[in-house]
Protein backbone atom coordinates (compact mmCIF):
# COMPACT_ATOMS: atom_id res chain seq x y z
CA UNK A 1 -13.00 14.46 -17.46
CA UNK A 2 -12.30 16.13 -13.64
CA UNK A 3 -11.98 13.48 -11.12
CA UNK A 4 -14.58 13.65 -8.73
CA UNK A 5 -14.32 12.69 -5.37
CA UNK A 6 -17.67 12.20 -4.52
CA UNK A 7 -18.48 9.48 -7.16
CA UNK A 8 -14.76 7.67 -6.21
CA UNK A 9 -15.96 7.48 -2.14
CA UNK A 10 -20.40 6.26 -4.06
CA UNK A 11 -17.97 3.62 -5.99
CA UNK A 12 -15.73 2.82 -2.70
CA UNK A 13 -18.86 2.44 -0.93
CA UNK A 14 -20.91 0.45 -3.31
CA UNK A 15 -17.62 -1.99 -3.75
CA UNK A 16 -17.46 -2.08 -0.08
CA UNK A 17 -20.90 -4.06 0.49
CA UNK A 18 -20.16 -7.31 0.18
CA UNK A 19 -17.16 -6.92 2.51
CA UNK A 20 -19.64 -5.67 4.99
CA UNK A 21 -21.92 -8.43 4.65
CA UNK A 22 -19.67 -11.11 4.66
CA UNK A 23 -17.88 -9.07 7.35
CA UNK A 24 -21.21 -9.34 9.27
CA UNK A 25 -21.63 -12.90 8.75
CA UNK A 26 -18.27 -13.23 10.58
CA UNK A 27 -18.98 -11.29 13.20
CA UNK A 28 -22.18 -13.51 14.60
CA UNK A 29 -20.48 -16.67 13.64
CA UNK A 30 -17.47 -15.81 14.88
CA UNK A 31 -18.38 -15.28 18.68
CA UNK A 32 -14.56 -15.27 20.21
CA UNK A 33 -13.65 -13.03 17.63
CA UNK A 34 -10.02 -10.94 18.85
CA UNK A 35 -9.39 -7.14 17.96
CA UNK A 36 -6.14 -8.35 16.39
CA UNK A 37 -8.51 -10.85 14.12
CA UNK A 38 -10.95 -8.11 13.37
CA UNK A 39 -8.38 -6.31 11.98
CA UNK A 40 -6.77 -8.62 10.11
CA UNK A 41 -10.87 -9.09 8.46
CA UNK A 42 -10.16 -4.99 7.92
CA UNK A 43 -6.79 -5.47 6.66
CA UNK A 44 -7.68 -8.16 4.43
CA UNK A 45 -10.75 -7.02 3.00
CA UNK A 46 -9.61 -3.37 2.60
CA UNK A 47 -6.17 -4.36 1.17
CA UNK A 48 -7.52 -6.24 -1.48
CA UNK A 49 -10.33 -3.80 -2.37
CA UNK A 50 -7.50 -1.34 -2.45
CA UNK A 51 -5.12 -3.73 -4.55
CA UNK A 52 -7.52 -4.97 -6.89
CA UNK A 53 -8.04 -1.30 -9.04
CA UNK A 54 -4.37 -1.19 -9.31
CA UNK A 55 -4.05 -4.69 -10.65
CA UNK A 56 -6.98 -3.58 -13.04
CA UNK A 57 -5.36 -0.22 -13.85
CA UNK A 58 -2.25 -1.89 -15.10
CA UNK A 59 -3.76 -5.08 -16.86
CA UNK A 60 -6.12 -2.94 -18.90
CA UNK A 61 -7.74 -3.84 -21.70
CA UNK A 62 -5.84 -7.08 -22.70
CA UNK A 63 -7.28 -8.74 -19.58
CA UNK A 64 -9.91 -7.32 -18.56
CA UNK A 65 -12.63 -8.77 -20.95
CA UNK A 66 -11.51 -12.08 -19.76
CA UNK A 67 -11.40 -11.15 -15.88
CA UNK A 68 -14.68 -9.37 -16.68
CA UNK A 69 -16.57 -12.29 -17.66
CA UNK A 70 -14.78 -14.86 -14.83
CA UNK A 71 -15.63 -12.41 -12.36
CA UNK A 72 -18.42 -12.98 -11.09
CA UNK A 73 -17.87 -16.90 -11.10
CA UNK A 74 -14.84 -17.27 -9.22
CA UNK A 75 -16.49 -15.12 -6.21
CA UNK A 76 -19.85 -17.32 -6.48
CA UNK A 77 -17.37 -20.11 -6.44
CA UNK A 78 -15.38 -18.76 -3.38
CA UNK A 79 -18.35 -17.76 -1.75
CA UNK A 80 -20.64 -20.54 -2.43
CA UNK A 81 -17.86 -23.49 -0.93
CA UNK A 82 -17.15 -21.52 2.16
CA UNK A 83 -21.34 -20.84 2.41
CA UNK A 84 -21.72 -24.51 1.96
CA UNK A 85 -18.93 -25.20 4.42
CA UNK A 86 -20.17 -23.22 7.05
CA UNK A 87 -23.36 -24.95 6.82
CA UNK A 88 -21.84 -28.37 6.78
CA UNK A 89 -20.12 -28.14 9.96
CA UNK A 90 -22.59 -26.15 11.81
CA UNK A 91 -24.90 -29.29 10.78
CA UNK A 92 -22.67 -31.76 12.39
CA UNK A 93 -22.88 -30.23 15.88
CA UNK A 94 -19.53 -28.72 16.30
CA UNK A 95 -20.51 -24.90 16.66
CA UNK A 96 -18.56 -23.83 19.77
CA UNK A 97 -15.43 -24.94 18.25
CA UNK A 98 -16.18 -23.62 14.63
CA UNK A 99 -17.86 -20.84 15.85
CA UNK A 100 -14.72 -18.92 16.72
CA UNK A 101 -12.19 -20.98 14.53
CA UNK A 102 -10.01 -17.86 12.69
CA UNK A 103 -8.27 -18.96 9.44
CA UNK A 104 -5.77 -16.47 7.41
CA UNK A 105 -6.62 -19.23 4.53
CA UNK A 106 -10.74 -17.73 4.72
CA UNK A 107 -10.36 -14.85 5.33
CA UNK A 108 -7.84 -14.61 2.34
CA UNK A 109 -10.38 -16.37 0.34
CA UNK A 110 -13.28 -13.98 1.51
CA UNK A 111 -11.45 -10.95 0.62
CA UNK A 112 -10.58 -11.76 -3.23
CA UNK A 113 -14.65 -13.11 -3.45
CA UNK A 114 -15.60 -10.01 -2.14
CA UNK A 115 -13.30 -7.40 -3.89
CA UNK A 116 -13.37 -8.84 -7.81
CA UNK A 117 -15.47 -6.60 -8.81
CA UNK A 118 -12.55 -3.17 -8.13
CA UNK A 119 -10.84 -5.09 -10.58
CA UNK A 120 -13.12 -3.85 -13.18
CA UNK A 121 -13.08 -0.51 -11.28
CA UNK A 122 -9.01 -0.49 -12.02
CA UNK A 123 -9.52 -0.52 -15.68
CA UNK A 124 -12.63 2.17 -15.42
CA UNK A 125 -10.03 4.76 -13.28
CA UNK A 126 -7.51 4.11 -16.10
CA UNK A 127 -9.66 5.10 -18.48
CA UNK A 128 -11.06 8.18 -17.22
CA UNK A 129 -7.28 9.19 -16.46
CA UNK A 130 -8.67 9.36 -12.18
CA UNK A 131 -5.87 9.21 -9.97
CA UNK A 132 -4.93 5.43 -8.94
CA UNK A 133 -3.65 5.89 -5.72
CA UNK A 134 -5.75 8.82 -4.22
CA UNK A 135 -8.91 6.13 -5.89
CA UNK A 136 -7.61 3.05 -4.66
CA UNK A 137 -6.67 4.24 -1.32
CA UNK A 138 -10.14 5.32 -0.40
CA UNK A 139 -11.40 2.36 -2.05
CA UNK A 140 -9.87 0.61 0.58
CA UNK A 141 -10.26 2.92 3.31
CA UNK A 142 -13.85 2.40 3.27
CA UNK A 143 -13.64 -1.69 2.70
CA UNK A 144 -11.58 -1.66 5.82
CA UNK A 145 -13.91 0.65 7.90
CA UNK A 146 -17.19 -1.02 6.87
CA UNK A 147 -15.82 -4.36 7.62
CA UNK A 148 -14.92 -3.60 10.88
CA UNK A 149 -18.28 -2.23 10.88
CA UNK A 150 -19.60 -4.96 9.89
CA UNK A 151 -18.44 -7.33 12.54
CA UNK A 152 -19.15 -5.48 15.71
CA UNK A 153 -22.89 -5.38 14.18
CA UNK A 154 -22.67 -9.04 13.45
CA UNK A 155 -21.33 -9.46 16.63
CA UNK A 156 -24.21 -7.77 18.38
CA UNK A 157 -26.75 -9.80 16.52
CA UNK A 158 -24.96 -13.03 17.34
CA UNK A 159 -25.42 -11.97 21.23
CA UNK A 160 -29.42 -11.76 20.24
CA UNK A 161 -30.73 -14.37 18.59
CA UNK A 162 -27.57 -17.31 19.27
CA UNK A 163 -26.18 -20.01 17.80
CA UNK A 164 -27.74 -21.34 14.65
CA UNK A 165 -26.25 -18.53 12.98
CA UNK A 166 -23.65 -20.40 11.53
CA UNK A 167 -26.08 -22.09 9.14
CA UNK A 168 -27.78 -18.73 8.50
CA UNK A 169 -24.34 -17.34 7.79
CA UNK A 170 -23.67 -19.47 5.38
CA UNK A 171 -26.91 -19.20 3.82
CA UNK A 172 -26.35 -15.66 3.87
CA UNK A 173 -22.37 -16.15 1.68
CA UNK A 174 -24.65 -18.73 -0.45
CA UNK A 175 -26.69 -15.30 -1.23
CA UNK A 176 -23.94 -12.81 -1.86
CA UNK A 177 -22.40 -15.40 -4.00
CA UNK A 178 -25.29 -15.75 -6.27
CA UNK A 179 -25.92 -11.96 -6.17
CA UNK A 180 -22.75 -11.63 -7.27
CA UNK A 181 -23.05 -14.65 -10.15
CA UNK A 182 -26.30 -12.85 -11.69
CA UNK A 183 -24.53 -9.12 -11.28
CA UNK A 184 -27.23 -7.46 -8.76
């Protein structure tokens, strides 16, 4: 089978929502947000969507039933205690300073939630022979730009409707995490 482009950027893009959402969540929770911590949100989330197919690509077969089936339970997981953590703290009346608290350790965490799925993806370019790189490259090229994406819209929002967001942020994680769980 000829690798097609087109259905490599429909897959990069479908792979890339979640990023965007959570990427969104970030950017009206977040309202002190730096350039230099938006792209490390781009970095993050594009690198592993862009890592992730490659880990796939070489595990193959052997591991994949396994990661298949974990999937979608360690990014409800992920997403669900940082959801539910959001939500706690906004609760206890601290949202100025959590509001614009940056953590490498979250947005690490958000990143593998959100890009399990290319995993899978990994073992599906393997098996139609695409090629990795060129795949896993745009992959992440369009994780990265949609995140960014993501929080400048999030930001905007934020600026709208103010600062109960945090809770509806995490409700919003809570969501992708279950979406996730129950493979919508």
């Amino acid at each position: 089978m000829a690798f097609n482009l087109i259905s490599t950027f429909l897959v990069a893009v479908a792979l890339a929502m979640d990023a965007f959402s959570v990427s969104m969540t970030k950017g009206f929770t977040q309202k002190q947000i730096t350039k230099p911590q938006i792209l490390y949100y781009g970095l993050f989330f594009g690198g592993f969507q862009a890592l992730m197919p490659v880990l796939g690509y070489f595990c193959g077969n052997v591991i994949s039933t396994i990661v298949e089936a974990l999937a979608p339970i360690i990014g409800f997981i992920l997403l669900l205690a940082i959801g539910l953590n959001m939500i706690r703290e906004s609760l206890t009346g601290d949202d100025e300073e959590i509001a614009d608290y940056f953590s490498f350790k979250e947005v690490t965490l958000l990143a593998i939630a959100t890009s399990i799925d290319a995993f899978a993806v990994g073992i599906t370019i393997a098996l139609l022979k695409d090629p990795l790189l060129i795949s896993s490259a745009i992959i992440g090229i369009v994780a990265f730009i949609f995140s960014i994406i993501g929080i400048f819209i999030g930001k905007k929002l934020g600026n709208y409707v103010g600062d109960k967001f945090q809770i509806l942020g995490g409700v919003i994680l809570i969501i992708i995490g279950i979406k996730i769980l129950l493979g919508f």
